[in-house]
C-alpha atoms as a PDB file:
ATOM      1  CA  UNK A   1      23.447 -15.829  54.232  1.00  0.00           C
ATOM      2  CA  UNK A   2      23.480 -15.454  50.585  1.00  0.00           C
ATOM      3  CA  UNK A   3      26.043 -18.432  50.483  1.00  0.00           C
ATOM      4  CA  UNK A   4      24.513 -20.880  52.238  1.00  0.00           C
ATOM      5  CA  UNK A   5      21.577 -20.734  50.544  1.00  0.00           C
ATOM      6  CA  UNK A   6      23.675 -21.200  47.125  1.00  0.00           C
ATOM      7  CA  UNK A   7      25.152 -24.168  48.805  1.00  0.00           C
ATOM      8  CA  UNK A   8      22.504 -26.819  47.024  1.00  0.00           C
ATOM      9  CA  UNK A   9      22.700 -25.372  43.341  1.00  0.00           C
ATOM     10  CA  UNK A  10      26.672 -25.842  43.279  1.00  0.00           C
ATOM     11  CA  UNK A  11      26.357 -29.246  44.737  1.00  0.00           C
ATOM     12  CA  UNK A  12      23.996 -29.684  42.194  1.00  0.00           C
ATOM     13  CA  UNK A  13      26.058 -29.104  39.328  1.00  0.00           C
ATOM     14  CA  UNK A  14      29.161 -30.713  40.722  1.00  0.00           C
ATOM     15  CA  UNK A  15      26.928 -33.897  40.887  1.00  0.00           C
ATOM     16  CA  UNK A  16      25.965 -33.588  37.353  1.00  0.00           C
ATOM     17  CA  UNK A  17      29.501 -32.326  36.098  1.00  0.00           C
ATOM     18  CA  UNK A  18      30.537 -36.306  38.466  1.00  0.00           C
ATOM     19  CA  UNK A  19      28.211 -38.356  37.719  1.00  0.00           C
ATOM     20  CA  UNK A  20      26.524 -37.950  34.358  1.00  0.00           C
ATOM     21  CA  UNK A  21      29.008 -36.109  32.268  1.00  0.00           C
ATOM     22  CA  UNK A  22      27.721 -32.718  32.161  1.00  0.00           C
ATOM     23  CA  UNK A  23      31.122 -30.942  31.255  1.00  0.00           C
ATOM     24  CA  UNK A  24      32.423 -33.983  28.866  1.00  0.00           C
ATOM     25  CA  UNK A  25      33.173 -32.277  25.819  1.00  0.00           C
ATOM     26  CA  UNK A  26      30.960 -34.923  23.120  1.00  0.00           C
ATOM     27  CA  UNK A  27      29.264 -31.930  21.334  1.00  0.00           C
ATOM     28  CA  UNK A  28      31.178 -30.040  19.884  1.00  0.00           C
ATOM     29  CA  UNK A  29      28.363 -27.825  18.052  1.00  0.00           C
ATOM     30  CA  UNK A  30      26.823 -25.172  20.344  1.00  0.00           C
ATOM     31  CA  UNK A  31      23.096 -26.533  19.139  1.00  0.00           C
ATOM     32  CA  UNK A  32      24.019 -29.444  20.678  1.00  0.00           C
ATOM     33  CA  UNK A  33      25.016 -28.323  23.906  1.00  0.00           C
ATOM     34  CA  UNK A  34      22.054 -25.978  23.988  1.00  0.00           C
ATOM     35  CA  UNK A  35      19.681 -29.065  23.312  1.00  0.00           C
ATOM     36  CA  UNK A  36      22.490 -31.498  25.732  1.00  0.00           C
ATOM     37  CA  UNK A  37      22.328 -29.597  28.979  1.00  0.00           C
ATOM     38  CA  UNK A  38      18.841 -29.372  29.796  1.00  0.00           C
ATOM     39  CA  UNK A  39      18.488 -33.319  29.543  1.00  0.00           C
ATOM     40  CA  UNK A  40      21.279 -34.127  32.046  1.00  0.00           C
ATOM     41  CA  UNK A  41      19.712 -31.240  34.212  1.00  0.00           C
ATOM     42  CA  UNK A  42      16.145 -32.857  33.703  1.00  0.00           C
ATOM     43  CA  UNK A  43      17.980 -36.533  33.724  1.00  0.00           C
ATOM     44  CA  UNK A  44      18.718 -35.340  37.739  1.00  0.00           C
ATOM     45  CA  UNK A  45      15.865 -33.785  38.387  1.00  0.00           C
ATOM     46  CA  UNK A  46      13.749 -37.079  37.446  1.00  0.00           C
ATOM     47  CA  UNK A  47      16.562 -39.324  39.620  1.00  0.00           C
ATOM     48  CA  UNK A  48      16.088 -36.891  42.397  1.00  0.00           C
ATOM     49  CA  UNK A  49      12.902 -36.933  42.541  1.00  0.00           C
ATOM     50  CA  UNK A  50      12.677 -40.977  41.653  1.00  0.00           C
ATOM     51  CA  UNK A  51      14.953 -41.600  44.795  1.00  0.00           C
ATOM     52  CA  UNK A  52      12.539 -39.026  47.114  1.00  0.00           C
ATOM     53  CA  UNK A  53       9.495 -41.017  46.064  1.00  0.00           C
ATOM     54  CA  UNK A  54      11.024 -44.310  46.703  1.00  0.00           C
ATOM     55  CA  UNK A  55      12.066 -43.617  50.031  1.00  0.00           C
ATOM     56  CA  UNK A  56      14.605 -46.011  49.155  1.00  0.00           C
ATOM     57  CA  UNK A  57      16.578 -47.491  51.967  1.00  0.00           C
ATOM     58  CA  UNK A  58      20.286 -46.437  52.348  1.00  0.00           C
ATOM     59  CA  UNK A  59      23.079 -47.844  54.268  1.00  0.00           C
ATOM     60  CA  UNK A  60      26.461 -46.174  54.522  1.00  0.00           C
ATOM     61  CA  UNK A  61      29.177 -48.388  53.151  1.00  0.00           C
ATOM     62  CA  UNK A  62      31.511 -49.742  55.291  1.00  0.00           C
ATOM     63  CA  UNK A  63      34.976 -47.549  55.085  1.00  0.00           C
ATOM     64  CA  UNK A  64      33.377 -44.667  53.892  1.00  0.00           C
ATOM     65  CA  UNK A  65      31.391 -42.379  56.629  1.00  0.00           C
ATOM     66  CA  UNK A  66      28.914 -39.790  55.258  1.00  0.00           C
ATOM     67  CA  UNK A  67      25.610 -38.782  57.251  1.00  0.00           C
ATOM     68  CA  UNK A  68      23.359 -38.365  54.274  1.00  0.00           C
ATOM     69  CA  UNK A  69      22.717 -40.282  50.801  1.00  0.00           C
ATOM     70  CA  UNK A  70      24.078 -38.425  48.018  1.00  0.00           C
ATOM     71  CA  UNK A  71      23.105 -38.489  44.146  1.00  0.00           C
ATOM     72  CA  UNK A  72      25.514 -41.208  43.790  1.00  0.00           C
ATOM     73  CA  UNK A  73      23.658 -43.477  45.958  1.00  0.00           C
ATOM     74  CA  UNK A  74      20.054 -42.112  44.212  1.00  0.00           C
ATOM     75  CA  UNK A  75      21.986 -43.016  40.824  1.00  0.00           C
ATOM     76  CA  UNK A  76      23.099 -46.554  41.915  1.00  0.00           C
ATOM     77  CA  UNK A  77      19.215 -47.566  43.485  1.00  0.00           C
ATOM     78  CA  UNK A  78      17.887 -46.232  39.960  1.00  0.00           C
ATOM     79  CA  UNK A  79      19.976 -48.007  38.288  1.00  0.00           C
ATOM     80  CA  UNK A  80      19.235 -50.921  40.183  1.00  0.00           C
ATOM     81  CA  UNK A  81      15.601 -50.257  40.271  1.00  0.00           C
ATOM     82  CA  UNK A  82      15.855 -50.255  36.396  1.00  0.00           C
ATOM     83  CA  UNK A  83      17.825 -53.493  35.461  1.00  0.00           C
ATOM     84  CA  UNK A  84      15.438 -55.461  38.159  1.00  0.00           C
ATOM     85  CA  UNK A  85      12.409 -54.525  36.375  1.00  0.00           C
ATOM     86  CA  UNK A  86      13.445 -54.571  32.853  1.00  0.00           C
ATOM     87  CA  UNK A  87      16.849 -56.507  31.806  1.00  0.00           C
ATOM     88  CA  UNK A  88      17.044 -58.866  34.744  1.00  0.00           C
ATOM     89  CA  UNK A  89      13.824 -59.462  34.189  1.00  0.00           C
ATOM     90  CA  UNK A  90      13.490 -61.519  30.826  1.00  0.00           C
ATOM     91  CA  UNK A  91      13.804 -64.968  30.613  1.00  0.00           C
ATOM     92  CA  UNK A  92      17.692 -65.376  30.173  1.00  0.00           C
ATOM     93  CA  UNK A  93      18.986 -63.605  32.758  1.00  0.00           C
ATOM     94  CA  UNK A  94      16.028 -64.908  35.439  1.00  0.00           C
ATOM     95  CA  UNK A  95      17.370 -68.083  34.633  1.00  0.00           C
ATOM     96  CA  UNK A  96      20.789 -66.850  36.026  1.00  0.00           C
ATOM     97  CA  UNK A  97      19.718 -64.578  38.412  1.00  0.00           C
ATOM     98  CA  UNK A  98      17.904 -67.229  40.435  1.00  0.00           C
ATOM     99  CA  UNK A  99      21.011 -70.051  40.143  1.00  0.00           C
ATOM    100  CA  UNK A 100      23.281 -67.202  42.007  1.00  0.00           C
ATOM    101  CA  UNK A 101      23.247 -67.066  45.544  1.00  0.00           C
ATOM    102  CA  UNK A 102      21.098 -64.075  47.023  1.00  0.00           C
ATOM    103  CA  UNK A 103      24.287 -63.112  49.227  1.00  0.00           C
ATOM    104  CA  UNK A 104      26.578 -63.161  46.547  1.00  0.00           C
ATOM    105  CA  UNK A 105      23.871 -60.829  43.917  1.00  0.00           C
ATOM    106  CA  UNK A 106      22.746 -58.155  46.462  1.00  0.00           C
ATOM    107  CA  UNK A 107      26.493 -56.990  46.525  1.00  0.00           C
ATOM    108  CA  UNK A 108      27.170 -57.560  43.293  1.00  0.00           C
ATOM    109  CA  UNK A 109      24.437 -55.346  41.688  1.00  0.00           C
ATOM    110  CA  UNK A 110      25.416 -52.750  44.041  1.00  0.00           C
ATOM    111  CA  UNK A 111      28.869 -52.574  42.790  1.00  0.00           C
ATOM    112  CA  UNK A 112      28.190 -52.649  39.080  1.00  0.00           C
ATOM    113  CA  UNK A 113      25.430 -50.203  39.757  1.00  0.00           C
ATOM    114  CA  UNK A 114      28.233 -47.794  41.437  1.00  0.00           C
ATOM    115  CA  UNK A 115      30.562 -48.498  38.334  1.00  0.00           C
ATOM    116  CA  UNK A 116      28.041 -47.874  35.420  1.00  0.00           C
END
């Protein structure tokens, strides 16, 4: 039906409305929402796709059952994807990274990736 297959495009923009902000009312000017929009659309589009080509693994939490990843969990892997292979990976925080135990960074990242 006509709904269903509208299903994915309001998911879409709740995700983007959730996650990066789309309806937080910064600009104020309506060039700037006109220029604002398409980036946070295009900003999901590129995580999307980042997260399809990745073929990331995903585990469900613990507590929390869902069946599928959702853009949440394709936001927190970029985000981890992105501090391991730039700002985790100069000097100073290599230093730290390898003095912390591997059991104690793994969850860790995961949870400051969920809260950025």
């Amino acid at each position: 039906s006509l709904y269903t297959r509208r299903w994915p495009i309001e998911v879409m923009f709740q995700e983007t409305r959730q996650q990066l902000g789309l309806n937080d009312p910064r600009q104020w000017k309506k060039a700037s929402v006109l220029r604002m929009t398409p980036c946070i659309f295009g900003l999901y589009s590129v995580i999307a796709m980042f997260w399809r080509q990745a073929k990331a693994p995903w585990m469900p939490r613990t507590g929390y059952l869902k069946l599928h990843p959702t853009f949440s969990n394709a936001l927190e892997y970029t985000r981890r994807e992105l501090w391991e292979h730039t700002i985790l990976n100069t000097p100073l925080y290599s230093a730290l990274l390898r003095k912390t135990p591997r059991h104690l960074l793994n969850p860790l990242l995961s949870h400051l990736a969920l809260a950025a």
